[in-house]
Protein backbone atom coordinates (compact mmCIF):
# COMPACT_ATOMS: atom_id res chain seq x y z
CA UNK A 1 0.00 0.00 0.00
CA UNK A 2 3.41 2.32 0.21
CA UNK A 3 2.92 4.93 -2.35
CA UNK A 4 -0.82 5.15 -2.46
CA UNK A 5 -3.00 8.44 -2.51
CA UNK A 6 -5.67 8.84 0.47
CA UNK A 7 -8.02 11.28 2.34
CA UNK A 8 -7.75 11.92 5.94
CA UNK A 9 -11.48 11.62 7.67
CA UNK A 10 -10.02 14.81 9.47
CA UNK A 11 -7.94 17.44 7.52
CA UNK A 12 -4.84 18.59 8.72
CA UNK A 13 -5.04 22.54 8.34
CA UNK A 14 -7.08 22.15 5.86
CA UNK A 15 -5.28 19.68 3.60
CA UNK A 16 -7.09 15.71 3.18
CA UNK A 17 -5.04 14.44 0.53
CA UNK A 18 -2.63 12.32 1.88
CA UNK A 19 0.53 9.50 0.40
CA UNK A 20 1.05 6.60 2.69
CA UNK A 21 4.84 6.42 3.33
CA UNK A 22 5.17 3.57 5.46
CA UNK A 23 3.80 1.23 8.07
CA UNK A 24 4.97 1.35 11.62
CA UNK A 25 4.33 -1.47 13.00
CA UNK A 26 6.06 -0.96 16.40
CA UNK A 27 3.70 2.42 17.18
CA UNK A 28 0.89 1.02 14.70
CA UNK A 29 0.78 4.11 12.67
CA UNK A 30 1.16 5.07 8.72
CA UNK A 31 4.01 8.13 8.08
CA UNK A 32 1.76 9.85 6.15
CA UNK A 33 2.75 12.89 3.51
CA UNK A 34 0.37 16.23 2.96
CA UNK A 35 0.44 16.13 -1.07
CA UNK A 36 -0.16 19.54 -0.97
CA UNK A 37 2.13 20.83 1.59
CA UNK A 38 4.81 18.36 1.83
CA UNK A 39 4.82 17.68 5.51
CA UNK A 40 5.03 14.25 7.17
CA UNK A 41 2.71 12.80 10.03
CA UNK A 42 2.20 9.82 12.13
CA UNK A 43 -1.94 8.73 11.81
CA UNK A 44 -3.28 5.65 12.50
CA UNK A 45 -5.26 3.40 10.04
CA UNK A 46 -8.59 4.68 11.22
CA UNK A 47 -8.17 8.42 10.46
CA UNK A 48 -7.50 7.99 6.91
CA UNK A 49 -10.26 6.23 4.18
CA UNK A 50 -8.77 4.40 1.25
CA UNK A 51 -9.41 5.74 -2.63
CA UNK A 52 -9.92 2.59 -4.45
């Protein structure tokens, strides 16, 4: 799933599009990259919904 375009349930500042990074598995969270501003966060699974 690396790679793949999403929307946050909740936008950050504004911003919902979001590019999984990678998986986390010690802290069960995504690293997570704001397409439109370029920062990185830590969500979990649940706070994003998957564009299929």
């Amino acid at each position: 799933m690396d790679g793949r375009v999403d929307t946050l349930k909740e936008p950050y500042k504004g911003y919902t599009m979001i590019r999984l990074i990678e998986y986390w598995s010690s802290m069960y969270k995504w690293e997570v990259e704001i397409i439109e501003s370029g920062k990185r966060l830590l969500v979990y699974e649940d706070e994003f919904s998957l564009n299929f």
